[in-house]
C-alpha atoms as a PDB file:
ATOM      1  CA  UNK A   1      90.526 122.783  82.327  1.00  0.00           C
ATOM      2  CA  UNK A   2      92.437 124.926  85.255  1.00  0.00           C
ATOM      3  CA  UNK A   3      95.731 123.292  86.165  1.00  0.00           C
ATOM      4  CA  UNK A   4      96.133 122.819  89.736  1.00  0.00           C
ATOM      5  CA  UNK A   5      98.545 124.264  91.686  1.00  0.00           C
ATOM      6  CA  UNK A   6      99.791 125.028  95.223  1.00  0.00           C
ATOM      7  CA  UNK A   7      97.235 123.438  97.892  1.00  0.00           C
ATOM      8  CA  UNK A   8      94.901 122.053  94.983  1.00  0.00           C
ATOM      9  CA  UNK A   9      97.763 120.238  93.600  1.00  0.00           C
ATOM     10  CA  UNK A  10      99.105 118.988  96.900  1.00  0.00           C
ATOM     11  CA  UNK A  11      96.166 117.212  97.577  1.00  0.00           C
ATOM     12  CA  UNK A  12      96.512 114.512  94.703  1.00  0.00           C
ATOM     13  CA  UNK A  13     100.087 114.339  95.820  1.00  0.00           C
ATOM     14  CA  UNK A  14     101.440 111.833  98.130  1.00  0.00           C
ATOM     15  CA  UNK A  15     104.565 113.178  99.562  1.00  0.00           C
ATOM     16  CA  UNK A  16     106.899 110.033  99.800  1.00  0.00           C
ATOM     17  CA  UNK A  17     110.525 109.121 101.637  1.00  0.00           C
ATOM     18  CA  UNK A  18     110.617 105.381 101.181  1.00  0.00           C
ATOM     19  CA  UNK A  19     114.686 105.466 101.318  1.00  0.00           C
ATOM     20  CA  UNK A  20     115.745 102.921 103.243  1.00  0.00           C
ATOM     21  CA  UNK A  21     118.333 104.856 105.005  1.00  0.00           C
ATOM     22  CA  UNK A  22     115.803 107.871 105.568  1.00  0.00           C
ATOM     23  CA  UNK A  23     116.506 108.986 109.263  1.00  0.00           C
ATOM     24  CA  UNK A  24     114.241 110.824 112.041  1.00  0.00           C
ATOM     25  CA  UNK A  25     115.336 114.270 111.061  1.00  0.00           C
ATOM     26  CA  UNK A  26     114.240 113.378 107.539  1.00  0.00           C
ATOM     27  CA  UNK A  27     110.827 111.983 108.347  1.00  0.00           C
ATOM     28  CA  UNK A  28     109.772 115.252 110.939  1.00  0.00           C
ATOM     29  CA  UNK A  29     110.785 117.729 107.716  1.00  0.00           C
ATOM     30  CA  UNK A  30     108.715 115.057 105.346  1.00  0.00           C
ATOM     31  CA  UNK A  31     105.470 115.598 108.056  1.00  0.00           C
ATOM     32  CA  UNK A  32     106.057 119.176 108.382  1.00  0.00           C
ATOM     33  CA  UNK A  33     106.099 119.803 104.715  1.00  0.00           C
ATOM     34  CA  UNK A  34     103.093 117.225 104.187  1.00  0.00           C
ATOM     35  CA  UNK A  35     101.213 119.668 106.868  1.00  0.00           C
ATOM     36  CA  UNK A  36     102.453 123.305 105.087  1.00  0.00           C
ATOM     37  CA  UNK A  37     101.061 122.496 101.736  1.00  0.00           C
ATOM     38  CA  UNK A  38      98.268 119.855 102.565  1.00  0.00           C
ATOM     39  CA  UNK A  39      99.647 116.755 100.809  1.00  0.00           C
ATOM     40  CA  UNK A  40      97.300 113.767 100.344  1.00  0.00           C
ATOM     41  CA  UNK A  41      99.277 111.692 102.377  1.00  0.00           C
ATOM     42  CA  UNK A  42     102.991 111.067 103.579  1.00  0.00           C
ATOM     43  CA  UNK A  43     104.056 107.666 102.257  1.00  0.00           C
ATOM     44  CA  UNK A  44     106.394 105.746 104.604  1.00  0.00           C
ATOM     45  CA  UNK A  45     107.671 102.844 105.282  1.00  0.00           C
ATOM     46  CA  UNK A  46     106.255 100.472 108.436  1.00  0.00           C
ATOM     47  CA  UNK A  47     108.734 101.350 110.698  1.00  0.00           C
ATOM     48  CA  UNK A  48     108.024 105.336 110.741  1.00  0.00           C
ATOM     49  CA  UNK A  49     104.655 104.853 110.804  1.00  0.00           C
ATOM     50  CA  UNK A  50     103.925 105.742 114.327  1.00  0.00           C
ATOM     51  CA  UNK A  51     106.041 108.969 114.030  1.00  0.00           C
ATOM     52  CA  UNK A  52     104.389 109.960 111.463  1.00  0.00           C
ATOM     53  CA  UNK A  53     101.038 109.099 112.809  1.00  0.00           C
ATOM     54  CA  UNK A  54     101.675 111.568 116.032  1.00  0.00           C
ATOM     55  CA  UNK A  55     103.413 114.575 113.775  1.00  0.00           C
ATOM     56  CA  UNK A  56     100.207 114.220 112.017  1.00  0.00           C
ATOM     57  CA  UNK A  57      97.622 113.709 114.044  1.00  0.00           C
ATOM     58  CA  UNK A  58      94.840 116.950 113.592  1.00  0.00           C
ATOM     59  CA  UNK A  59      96.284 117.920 110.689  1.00  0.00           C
ATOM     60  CA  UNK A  60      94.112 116.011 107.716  1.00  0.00           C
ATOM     61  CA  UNK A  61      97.112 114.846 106.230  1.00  0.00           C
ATOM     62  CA  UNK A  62      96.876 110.844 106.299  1.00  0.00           C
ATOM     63  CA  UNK A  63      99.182 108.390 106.924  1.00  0.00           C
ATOM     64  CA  UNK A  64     100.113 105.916 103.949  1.00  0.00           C
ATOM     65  CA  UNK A  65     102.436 102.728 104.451  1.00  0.00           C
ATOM     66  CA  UNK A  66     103.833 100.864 101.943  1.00  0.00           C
ATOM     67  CA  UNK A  67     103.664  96.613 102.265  1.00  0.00           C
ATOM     68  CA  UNK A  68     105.892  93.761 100.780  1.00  0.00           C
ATOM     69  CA  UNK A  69     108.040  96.365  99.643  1.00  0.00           C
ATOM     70  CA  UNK A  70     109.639  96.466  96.703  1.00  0.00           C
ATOM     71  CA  UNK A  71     109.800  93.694  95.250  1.00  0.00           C
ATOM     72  CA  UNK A  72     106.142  92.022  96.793  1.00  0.00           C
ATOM     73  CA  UNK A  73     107.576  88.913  96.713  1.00  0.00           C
ATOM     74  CA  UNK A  74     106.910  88.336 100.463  1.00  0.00           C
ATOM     75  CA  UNK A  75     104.525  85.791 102.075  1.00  0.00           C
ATOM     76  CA  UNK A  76     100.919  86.312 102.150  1.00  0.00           C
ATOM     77  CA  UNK A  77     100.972  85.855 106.066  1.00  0.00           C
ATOM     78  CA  UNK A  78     103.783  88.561 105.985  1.00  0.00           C
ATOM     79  CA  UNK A  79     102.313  91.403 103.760  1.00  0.00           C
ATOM     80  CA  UNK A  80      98.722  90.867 106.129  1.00  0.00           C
ATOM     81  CA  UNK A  81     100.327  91.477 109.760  1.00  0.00           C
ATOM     82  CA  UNK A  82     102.211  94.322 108.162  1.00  0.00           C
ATOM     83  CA  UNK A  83      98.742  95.764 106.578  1.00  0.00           C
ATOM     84  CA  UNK A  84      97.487  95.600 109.952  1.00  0.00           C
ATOM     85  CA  UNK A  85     100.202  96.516 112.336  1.00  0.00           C
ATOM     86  CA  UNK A  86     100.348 100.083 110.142  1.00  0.00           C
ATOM     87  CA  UNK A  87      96.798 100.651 110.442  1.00  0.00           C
ATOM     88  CA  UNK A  88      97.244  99.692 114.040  1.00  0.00           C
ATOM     89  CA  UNK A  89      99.853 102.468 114.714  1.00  0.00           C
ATOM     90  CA  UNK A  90      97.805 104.700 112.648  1.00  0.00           C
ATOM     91  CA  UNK A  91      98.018 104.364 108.907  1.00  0.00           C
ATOM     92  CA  UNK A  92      95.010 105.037 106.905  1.00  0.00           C
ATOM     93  CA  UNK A  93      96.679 104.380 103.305  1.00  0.00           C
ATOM     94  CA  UNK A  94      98.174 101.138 102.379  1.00  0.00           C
ATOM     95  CA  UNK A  95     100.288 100.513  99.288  1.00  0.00           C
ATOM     96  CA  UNK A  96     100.618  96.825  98.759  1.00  0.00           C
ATOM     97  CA  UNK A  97     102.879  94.954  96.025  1.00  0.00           C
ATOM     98  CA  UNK A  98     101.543  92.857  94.179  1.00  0.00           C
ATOM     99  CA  UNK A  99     103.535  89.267  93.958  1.00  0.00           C
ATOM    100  CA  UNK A 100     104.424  90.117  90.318  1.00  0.00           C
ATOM    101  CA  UNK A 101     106.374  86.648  90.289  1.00  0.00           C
ATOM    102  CA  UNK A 102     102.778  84.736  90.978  1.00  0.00           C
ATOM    103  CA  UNK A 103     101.296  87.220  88.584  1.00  0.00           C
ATOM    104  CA  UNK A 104     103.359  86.219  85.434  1.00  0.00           C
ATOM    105  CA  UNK A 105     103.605  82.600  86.719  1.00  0.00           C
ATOM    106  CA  UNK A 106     100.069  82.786  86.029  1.00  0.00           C
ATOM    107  CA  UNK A 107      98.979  82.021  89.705  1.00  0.00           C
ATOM    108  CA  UNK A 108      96.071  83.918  89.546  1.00  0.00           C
ATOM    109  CA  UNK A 109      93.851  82.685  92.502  1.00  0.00           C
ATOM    110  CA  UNK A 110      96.934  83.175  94.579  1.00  0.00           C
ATOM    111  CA  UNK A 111      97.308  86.949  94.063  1.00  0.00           C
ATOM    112  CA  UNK A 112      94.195  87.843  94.358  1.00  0.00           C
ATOM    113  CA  UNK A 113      93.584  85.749  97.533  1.00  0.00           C
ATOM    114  CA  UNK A 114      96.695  87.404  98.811  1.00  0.00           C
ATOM    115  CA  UNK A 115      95.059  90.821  97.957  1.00  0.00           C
ATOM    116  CA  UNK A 116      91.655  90.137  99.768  1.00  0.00           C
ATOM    117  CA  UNK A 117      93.396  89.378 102.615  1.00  0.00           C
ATOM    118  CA  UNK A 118      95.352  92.455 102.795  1.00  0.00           C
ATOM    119  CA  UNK A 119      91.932  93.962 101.803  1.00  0.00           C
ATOM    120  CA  UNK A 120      90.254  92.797 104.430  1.00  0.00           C
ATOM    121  CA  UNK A 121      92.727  92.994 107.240  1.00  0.00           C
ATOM    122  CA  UNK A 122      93.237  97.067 106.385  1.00  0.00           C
ATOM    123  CA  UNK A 123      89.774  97.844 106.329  1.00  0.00           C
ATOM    124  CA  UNK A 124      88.348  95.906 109.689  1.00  0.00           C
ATOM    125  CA  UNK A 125      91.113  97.423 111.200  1.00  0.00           C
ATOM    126  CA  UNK A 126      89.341 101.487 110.279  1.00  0.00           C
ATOM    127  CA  UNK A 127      92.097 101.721 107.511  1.00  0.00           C
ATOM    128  CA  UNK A 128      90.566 104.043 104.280  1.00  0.00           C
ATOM    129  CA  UNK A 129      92.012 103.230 101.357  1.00  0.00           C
ATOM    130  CA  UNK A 130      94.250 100.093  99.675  1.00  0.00           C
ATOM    131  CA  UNK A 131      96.504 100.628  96.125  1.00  0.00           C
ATOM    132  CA  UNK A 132      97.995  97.969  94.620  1.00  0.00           C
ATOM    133  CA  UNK A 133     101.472  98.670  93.487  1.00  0.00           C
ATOM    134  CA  UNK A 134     102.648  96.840  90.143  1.00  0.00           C
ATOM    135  CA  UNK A 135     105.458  97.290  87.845  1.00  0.00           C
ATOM    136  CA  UNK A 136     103.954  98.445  84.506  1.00  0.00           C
ATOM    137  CA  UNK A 137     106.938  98.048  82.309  1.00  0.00           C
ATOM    138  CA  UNK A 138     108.051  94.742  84.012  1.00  0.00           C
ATOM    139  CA  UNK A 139     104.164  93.208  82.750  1.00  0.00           C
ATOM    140  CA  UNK A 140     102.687  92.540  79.387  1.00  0.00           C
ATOM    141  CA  UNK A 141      99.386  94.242  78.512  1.00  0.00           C
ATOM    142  CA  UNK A 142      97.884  91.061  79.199  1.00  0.00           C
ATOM    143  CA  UNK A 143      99.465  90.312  82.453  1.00  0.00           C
ATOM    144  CA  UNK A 144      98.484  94.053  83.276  1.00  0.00           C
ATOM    145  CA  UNK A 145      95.073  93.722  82.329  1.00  0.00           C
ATOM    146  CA  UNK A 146      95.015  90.736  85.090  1.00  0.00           C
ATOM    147  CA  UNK A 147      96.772  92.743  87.868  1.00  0.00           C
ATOM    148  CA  UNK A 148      93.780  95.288  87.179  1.00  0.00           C
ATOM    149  CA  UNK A 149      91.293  92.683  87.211  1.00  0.00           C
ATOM    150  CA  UNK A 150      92.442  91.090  90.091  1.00  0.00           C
ATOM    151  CA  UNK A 151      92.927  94.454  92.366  1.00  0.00           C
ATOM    152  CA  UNK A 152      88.858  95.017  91.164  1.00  0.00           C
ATOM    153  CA  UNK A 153      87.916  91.679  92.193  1.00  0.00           C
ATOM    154  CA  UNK A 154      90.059  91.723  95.821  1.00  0.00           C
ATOM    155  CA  UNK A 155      88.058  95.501  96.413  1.00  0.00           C
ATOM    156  CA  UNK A 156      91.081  97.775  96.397  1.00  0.00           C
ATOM    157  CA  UNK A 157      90.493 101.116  95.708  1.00  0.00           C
ATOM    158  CA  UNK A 158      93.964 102.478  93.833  1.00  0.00           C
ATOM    159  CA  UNK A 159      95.898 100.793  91.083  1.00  0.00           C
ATOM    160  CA  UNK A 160      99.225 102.040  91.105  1.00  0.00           C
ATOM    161  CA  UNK A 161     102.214 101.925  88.163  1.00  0.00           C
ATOM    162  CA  UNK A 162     105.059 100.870  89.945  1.00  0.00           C
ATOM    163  CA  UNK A 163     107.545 101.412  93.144  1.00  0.00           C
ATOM    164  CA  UNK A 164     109.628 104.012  91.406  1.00  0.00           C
ATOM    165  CA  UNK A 165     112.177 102.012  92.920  1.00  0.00           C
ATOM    166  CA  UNK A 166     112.226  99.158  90.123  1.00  0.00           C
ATOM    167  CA  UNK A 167     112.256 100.132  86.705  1.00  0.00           C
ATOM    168  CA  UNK A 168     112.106 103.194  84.493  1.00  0.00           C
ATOM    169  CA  UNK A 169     110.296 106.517  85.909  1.00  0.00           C
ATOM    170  CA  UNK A 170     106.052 106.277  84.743  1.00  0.00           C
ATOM    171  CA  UNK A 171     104.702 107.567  81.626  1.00  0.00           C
ATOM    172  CA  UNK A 172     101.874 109.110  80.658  1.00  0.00           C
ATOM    173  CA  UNK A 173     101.456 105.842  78.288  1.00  0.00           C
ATOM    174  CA  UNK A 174     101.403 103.442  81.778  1.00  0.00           C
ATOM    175  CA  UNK A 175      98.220 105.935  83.347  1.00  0.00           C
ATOM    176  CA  UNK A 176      96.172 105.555  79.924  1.00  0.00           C
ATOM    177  CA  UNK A 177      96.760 101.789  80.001  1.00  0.00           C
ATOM    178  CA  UNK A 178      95.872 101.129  83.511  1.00  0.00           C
ATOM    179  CA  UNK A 179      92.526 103.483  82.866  1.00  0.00           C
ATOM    180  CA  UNK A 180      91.649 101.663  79.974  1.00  0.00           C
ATOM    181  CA  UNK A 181      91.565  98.657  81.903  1.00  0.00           C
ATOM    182  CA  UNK A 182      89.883 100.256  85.422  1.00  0.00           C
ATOM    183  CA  UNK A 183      87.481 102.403  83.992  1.00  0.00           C
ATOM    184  CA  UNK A 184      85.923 103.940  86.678  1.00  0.00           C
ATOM    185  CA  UNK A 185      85.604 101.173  89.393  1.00  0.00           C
ATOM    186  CA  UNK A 186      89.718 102.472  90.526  1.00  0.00           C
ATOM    187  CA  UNK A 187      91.335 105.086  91.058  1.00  0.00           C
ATOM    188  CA  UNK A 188      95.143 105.252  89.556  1.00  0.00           C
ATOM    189  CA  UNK A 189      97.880 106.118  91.620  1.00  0.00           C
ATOM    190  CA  UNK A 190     101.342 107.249  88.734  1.00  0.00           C
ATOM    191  CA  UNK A 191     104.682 106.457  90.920  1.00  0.00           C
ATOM    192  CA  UNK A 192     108.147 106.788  89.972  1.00  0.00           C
ATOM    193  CA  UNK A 193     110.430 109.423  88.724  1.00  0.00           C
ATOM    194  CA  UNK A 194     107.791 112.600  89.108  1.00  0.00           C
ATOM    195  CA  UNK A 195     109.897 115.505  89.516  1.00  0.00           C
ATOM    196  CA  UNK A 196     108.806 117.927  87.549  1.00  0.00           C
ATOM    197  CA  UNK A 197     105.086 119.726  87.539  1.00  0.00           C
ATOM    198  CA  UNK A 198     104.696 119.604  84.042  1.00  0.00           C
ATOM    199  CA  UNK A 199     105.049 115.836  84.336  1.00  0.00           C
ATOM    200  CA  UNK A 200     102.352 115.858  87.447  1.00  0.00           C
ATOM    201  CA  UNK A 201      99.886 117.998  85.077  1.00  0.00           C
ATOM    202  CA  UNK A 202     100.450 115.435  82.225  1.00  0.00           C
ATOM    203  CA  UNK A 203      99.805 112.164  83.988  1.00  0.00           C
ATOM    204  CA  UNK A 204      96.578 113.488  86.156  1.00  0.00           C
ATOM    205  CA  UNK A 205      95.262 114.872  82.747  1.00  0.00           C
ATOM    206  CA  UNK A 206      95.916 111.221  81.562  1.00  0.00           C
ATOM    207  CA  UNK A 207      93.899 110.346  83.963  1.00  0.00           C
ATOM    208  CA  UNK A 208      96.113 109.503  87.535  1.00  0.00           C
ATOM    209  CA  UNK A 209      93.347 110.446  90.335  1.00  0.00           C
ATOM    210  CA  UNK A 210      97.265 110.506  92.617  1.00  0.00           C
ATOM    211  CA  UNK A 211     100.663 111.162  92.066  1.00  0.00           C
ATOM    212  CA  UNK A 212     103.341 109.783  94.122  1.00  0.00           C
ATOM    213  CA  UNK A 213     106.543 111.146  94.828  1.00  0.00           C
ATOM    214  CA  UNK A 214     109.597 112.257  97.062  1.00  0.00           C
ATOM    215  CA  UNK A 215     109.971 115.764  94.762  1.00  0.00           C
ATOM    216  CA  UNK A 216     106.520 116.397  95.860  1.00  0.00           C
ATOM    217  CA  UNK A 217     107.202 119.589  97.697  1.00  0.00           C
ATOM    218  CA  UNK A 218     109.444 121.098  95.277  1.00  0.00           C
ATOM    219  CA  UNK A 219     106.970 119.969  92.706  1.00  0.00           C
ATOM    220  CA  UNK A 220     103.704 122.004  94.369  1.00  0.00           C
ATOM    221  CA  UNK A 221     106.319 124.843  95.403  1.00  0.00           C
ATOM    222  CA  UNK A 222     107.182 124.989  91.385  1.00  0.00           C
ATOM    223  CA  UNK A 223     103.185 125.204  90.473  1.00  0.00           C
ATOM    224  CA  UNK A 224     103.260 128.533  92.210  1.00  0.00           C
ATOM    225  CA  UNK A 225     105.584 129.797  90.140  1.00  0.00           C
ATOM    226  CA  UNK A 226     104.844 128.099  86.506  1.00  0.00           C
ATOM    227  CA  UNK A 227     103.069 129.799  83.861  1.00  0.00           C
ATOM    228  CA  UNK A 228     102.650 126.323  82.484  1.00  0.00           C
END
């Protein structure tokens, strides 16, 4: 199998600044990167949505919001206006928490309720594509085996390992687990702690159809150089 690098690699790479004292400045560099090496997507949060939308616009880079984040624990009613008010300013990528607190209380019907409507509300709206964000090392196989299940059944079309904001960085362990469970029916998105492009290589050879992360730049700018 050829490794992927430079432009190739970018493009399962969403290039993310989900600091929460990220400024302007910050978010114009994170677009003008995202455009240099053709990133997947820039990953924002809802508030620098609409910048990012114009910066942008033409370039096939999309647009990817994070919801109920980090911790997912916020209202239903909540995480569905903020689906749709990113989509409205022009996200095309949503990245949704899971309520992991539901999850383990074994309130099944209400997570996956709560992730059809988020679902539903991204997607009549023109939005392209919905992950659900859990917490891999925060579950039990069994409780992750039901977050899968339940992100099948509610139609999104990314599982995703964690936050990176959370708990430890992902391993190539978390991707194999989460494929066991998906199969084919999702895609898996590996978050948290990716700095490195031998750690990109391992976890899309493990199976991760993304890779999410702020070293993203330095990561593609590294497979140029790596005899790796």
């Amino acid at each position: 199998m050829e490794l992927p690098r430079g432009r190739s690699l970018a493009s399962r790479i969403d290039l993310t600044l989900l600091r929460a004292d990220a400024t302007l400045r910050e978010v114009e560099e994170l677009c003008r990167r995202g455009v240099e090496l053709g990133f997947a997507a820039v990953c924002v949060n809802p508030y620098w949505v609409r910048l990012a939308s114009k910066l942008l616009r033409g370039s096939g880079v999309k647009v990817c919001c994070v919801v109920g984040f980090p911790l997912g624990a916020t209202l239903s009613e909540v995480k569905v206006l903020e689906a749709s008010r990113a989509v409205e300013e022009g996200a095309s990528e949503v990245d949704v928490a899971l309520n992991l607190g539901a999850l383990k209380s074994r309130d099944y019907s209400y997570v996956e309720e709560e992730a059809k409507r988020v679902v539903e509300a991204v997607k009549r709206r023109g939005g392209e594509v919905v992950k659900a964000i859990i917490e891999v090392p925060l579950l039990t196989e069994e409780e992750v085996e039901e977050a899968c299940r339940i992100a099948m059944e509610a139609g999104m079309d990314f599982i995703k390992t964690g936050t990176g904001m959370l708990t430890r960085g992902v391993t190539v362990e978390d991707v194999r687990l989460l494929r066991r469970f998906v199969g084919t029916r999702l895609k898996v998105k590996a978050s948290g702690g990716v700095r490195t492009y031998r750690q990109a290589v391992e976890l899309l050879e493990a199976g991760a159809s993304r890779i999410g992360s702020s070293s993203g730049y330095e990561i593609v700018l590294e497979s140029m150089r790596a005899s790796y």
